[in-house]
Protein backbone atom coordinates (compact mmCIF):
# COMPACT_ATOMS: atom_id res chain seq x y z
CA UNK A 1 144.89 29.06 -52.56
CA UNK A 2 148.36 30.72 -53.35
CA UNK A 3 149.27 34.50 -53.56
CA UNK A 4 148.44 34.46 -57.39
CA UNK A 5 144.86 33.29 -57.36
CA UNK A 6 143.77 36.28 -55.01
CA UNK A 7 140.30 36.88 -56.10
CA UNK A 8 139.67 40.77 -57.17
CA UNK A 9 136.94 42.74 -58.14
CA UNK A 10 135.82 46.05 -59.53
CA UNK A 11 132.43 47.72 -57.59
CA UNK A 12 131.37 51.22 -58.71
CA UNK A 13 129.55 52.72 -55.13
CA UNK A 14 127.01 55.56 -55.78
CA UNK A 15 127.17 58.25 -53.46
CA UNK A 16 124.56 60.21 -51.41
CA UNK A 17 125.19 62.99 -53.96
CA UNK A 18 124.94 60.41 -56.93
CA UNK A 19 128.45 59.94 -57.75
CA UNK A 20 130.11 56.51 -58.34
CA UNK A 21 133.14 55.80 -56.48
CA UNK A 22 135.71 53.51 -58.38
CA UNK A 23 136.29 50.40 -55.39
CA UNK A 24 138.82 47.35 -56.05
CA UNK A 25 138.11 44.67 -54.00
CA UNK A 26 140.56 41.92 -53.00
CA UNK A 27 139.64 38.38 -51.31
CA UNK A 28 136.65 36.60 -50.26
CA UNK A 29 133.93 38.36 -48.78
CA UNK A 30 133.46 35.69 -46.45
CA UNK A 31 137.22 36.61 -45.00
CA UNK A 32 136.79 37.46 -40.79
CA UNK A 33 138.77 40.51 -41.02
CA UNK A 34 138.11 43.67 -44.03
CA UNK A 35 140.53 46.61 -43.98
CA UNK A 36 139.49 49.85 -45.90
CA UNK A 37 142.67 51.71 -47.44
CA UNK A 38 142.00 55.19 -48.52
CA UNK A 39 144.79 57.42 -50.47
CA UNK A 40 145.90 60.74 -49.92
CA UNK A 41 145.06 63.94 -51.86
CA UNK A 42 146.18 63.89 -55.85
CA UNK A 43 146.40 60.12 -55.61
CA UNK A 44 144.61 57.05 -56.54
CA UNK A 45 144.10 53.75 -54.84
CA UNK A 46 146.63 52.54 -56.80
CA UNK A 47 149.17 54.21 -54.41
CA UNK A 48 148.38 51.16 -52.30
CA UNK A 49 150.20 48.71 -54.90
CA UNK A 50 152.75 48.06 -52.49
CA UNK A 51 151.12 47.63 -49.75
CA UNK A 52 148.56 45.10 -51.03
CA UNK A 53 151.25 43.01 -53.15
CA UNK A 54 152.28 42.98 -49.39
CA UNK A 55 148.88 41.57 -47.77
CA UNK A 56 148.24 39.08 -50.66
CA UNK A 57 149.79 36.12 -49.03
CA UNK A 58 146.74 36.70 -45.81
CA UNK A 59 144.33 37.59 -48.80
CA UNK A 60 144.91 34.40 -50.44
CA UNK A 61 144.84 32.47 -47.03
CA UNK A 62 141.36 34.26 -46.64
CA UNK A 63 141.61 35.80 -43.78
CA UNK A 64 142.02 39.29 -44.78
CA UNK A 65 139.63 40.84 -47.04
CA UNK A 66 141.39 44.83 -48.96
CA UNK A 67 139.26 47.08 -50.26
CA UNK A 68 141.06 50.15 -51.68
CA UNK A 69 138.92 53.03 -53.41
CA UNK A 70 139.21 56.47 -55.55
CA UNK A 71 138.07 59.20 -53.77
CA UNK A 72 135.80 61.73 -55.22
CA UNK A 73 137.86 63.68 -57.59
CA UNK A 74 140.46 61.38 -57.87
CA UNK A 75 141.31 58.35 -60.14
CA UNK A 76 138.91 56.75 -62.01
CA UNK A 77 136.18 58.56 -59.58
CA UNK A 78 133.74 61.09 -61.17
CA UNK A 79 134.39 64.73 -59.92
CA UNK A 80 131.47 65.94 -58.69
CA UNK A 81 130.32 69.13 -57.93
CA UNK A 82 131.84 71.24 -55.63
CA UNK A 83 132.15 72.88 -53.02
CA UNK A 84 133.54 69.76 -50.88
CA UNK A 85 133.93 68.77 -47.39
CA UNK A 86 135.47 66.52 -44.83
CA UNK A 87 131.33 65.73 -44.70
CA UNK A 88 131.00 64.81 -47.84
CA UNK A 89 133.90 62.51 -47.99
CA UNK A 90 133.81 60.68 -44.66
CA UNK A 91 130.13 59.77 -46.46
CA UNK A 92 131.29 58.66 -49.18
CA UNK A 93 133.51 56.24 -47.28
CA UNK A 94 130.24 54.88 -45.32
CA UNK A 95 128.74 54.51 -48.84
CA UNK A 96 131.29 52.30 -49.77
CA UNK A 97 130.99 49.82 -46.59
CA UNK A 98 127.22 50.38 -47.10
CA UNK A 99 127.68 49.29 -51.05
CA UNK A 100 129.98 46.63 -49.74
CA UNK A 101 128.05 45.54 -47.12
CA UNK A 102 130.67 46.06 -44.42
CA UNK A 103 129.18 46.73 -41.10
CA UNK A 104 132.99 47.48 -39.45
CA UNK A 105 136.11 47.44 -40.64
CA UNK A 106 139.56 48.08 -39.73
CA UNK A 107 140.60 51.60 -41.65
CA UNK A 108 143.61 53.15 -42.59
CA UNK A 109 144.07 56.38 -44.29
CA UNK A 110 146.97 58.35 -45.64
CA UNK A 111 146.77 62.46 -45.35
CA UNK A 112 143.21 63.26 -46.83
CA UNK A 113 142.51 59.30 -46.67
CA UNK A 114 143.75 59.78 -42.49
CA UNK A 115 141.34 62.84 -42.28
CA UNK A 116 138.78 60.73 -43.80
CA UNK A 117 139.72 58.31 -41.30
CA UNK A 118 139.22 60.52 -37.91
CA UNK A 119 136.43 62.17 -39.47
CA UNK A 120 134.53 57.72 -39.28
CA UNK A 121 135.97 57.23 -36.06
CA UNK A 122 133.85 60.27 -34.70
CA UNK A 123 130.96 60.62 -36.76
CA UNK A 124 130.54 56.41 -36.95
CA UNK A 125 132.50 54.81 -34.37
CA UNK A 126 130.52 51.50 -35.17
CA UNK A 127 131.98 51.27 -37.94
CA UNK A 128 135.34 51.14 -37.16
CA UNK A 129 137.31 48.52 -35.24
CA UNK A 130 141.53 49.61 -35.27
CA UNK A 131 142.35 52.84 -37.09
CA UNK A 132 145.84 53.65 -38.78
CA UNK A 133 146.86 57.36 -40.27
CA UNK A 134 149.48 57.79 -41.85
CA UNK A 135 151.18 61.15 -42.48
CA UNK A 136 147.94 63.18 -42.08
CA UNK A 137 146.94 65.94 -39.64
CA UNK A 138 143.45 67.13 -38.46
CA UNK A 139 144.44 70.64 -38.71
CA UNK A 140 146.48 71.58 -41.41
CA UNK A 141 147.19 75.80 -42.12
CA UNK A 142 146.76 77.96 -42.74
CA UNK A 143 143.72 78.02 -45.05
CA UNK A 144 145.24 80.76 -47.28
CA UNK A 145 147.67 78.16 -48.45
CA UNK A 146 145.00 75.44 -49.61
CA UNK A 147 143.04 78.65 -51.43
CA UNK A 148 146.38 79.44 -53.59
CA UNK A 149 146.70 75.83 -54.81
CA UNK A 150 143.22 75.65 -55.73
CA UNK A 151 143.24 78.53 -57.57
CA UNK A 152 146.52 78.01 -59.08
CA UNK A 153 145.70 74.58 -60.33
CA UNK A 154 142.18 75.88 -61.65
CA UNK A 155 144.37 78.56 -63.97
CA UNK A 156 147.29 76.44 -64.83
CA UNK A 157 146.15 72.58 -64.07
CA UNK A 158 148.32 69.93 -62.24
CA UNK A 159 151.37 70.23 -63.90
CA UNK A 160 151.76 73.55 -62.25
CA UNK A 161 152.55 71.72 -59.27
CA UNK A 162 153.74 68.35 -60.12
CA UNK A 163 157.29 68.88 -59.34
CA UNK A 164 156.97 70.42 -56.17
CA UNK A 165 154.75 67.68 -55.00
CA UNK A 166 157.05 64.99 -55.88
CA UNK A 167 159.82 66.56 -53.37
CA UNK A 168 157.38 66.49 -50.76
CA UNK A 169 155.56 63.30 -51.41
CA UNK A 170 159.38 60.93 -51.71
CA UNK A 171 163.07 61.51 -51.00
CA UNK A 172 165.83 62.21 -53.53
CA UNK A 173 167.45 59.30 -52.63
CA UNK A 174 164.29 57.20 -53.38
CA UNK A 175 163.37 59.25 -56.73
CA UNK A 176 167.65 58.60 -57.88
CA UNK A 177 167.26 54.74 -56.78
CA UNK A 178 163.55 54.12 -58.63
CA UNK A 179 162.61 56.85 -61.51
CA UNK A 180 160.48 54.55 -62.90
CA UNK A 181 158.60 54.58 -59.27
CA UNK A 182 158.95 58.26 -59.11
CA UNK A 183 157.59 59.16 -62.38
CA UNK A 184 154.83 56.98 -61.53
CA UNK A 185 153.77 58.75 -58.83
CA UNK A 186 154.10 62.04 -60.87
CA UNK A 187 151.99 60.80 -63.19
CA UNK A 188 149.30 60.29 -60.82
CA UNK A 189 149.47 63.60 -59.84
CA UNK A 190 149.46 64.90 -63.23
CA UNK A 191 146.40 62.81 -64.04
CA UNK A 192 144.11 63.63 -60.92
CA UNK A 193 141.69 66.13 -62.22
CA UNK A 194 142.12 69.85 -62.24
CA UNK A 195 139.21 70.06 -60.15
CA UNK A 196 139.15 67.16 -58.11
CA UNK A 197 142.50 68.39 -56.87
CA UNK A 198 141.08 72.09 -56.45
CA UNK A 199 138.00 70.47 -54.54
CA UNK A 200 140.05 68.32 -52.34
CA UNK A 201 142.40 71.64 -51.53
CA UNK A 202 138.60 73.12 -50.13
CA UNK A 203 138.38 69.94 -47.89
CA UNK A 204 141.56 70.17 -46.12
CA UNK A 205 141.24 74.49 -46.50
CA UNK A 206 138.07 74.28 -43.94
CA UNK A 207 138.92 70.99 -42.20
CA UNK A 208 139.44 71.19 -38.32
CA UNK A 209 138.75 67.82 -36.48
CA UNK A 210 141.08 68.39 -33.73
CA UNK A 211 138.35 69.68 -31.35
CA UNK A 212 136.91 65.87 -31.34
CA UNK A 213 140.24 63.96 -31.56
CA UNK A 214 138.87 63.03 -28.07
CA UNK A 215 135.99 61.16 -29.33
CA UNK A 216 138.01 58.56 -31.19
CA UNK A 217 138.27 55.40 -28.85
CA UNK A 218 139.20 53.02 -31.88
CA UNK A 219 143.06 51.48 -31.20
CA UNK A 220 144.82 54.28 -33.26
CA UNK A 221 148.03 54.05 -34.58
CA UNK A 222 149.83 57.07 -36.49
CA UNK A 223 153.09 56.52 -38.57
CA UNK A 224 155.25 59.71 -39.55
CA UNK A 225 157.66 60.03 -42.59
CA UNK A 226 161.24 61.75 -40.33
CA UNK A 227 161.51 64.14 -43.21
CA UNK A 228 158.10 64.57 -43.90
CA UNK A 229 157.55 68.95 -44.83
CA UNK A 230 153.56 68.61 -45.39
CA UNK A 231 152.61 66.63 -42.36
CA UNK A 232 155.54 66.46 -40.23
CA UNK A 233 155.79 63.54 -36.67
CA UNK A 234 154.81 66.60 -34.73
CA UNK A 235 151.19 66.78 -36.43
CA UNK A 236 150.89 63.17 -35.56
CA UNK A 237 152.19 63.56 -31.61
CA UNK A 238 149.29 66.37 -31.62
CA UNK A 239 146.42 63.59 -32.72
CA UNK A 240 148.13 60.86 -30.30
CA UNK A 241 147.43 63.13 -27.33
CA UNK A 242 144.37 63.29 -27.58
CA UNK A 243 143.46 60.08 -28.40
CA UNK A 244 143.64 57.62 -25.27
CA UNK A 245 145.75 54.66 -26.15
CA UNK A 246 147.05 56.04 -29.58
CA UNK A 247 150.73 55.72 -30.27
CA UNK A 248 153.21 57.19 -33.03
CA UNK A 249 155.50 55.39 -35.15
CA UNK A 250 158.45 57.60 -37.25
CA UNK A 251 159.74 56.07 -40.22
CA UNK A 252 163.52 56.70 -41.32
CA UNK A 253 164.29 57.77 -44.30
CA UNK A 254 160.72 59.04 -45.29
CA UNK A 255 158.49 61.78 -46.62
CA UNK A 256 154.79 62.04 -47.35
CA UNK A 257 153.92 58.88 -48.93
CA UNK A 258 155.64 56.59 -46.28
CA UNK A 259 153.33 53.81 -47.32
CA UNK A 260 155.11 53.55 -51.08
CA UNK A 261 158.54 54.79 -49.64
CA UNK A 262 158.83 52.33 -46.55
CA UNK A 263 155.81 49.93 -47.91
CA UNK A 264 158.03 46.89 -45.87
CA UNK A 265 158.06 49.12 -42.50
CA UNK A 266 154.35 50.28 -42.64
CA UNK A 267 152.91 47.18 -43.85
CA UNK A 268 154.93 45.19 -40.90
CA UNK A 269 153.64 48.11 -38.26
CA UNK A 270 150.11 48.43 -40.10
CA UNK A 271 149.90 43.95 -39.31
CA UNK A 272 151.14 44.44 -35.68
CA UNK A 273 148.61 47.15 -34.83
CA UNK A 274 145.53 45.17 -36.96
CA UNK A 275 146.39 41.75 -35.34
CA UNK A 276 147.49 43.17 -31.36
């Protein structure tokens, strides 16, 4: 089977709060190995393009099986009500795998989809085999900050902040060399709703998972964007202490979404850490 027959599905995952969660599913279910990519906060699973255009010639070979996923709030996910927490979302995730029937999985998160990530390795360590964060943190202050966006997003919506976030999420040297790719990402942003984002802001407001860090005895590996301003390689040298084994990778040039900015680098570093 080549690269262009990849088989890929559409699942809709109900939540314990009676959500459905938006899942795309690529390869055979019968594949030895699943990995579980979640997004970051104001994305979408389609964040992971890259990255799975990537992994399709191991999805076609069946031995990989990619499930990627909307969080609550975000994409084509409902937007339940609120308030949220790191609770409520690392369930949702062992919905999915339940929905899926996925017993354990390789997982690897980006910022909120990272805190989602630590947040399984403690509270279900079953269920995950290696785990990869990228660009996350499992403290990130202070909360005051996370209260302002929410309520500035709840007055004036995304586009209040949609600018902003694109300098933080890429470089300017990536945003001159592919507008298309950069107003792309934008758009996301711009699309994720109002509340979603403002619920999401609540998650990471009142998240603190650094107290367990030393819980997690999956394989960890962390990758850093060098230029990264929301989750610089020091928050990622704080989790990799206190996780025995865990190691840090720093990508050059990169911010926050290293996974679309470097997609070649992570994916190579994400296939070295899945398959060592």
């Amino acid at each position: 089977m080549s690269a262009s027959t990849v088989v890929r599905r559409v699942a809709a995952v109900r939540t314990a709060d009676g959500a459905e969660l938006h899942a795309v599913v690529d390869g055979s279910d019968d594949a030895p190995v699943t990995l579980v990519l979640a997004h970051g906060w104001t994305l979408a699973q389609a964040a992971w393009d890259d990255v799975a255009d990537l992994l399709k010639p191991r999805i076609a070979d069946g031995a990989l099986r990619l499930i990627r996923y909307d969080q609550r709030g975000h994409g084509r996910s409902p937007v339940p009500d609120g308030p949220y927490s790191i609770d409520d979302v690392g369930a949702d995730t062992l919905a999915l795998m339940d929905r899926l029937g996925i017993e354990r999985a390789h997982f690897c998160g980006l910022s909120l989809g990272g805190m989602t990530g630590m947040w399984l390795a403690i509270h279900a360590p079953e269920r995950v085999d290696r785990l990869a964060l990228l660009c996350t943190s499992a403290k990130l202050g202070p909360p005051s900050n996370w209260a302002e966006r929410a309520a500035l997003v709840r007055e004036q919506g995304t586009a209040a902040i949609a600018d902003g976030g694109l300098e933080r999420w890429v470089t300017d040297e990536f945003v001159e060399a592919h507008p298309d790719r950069a107003q792309w990402l934008r758009r996301m942003m711009l699309d994720t709703p109002d509340e979603g984002y403002a619920g999401c802001c609540e998650v990471i407001q009142h998240m603190d998972l650094e107290p367990r860090l030393d819980e997690i005895h999956a394989p960890t590996l962390l990758i850093a964007g060098d230029q990264d301003p929301a989750t610089p390689p020091e928050h990622a040298e704080r989790i990799a202490a206190a996780i025995d084994g865990a190691r840090v990778e720093v990508v050059s040039p990169g911010r926050h979404l290293a996974s679309v900015e470097r997609a070649d680098e992570v994916t190579a570093l994400l296939l070295e850490h899945l398959e060592g």
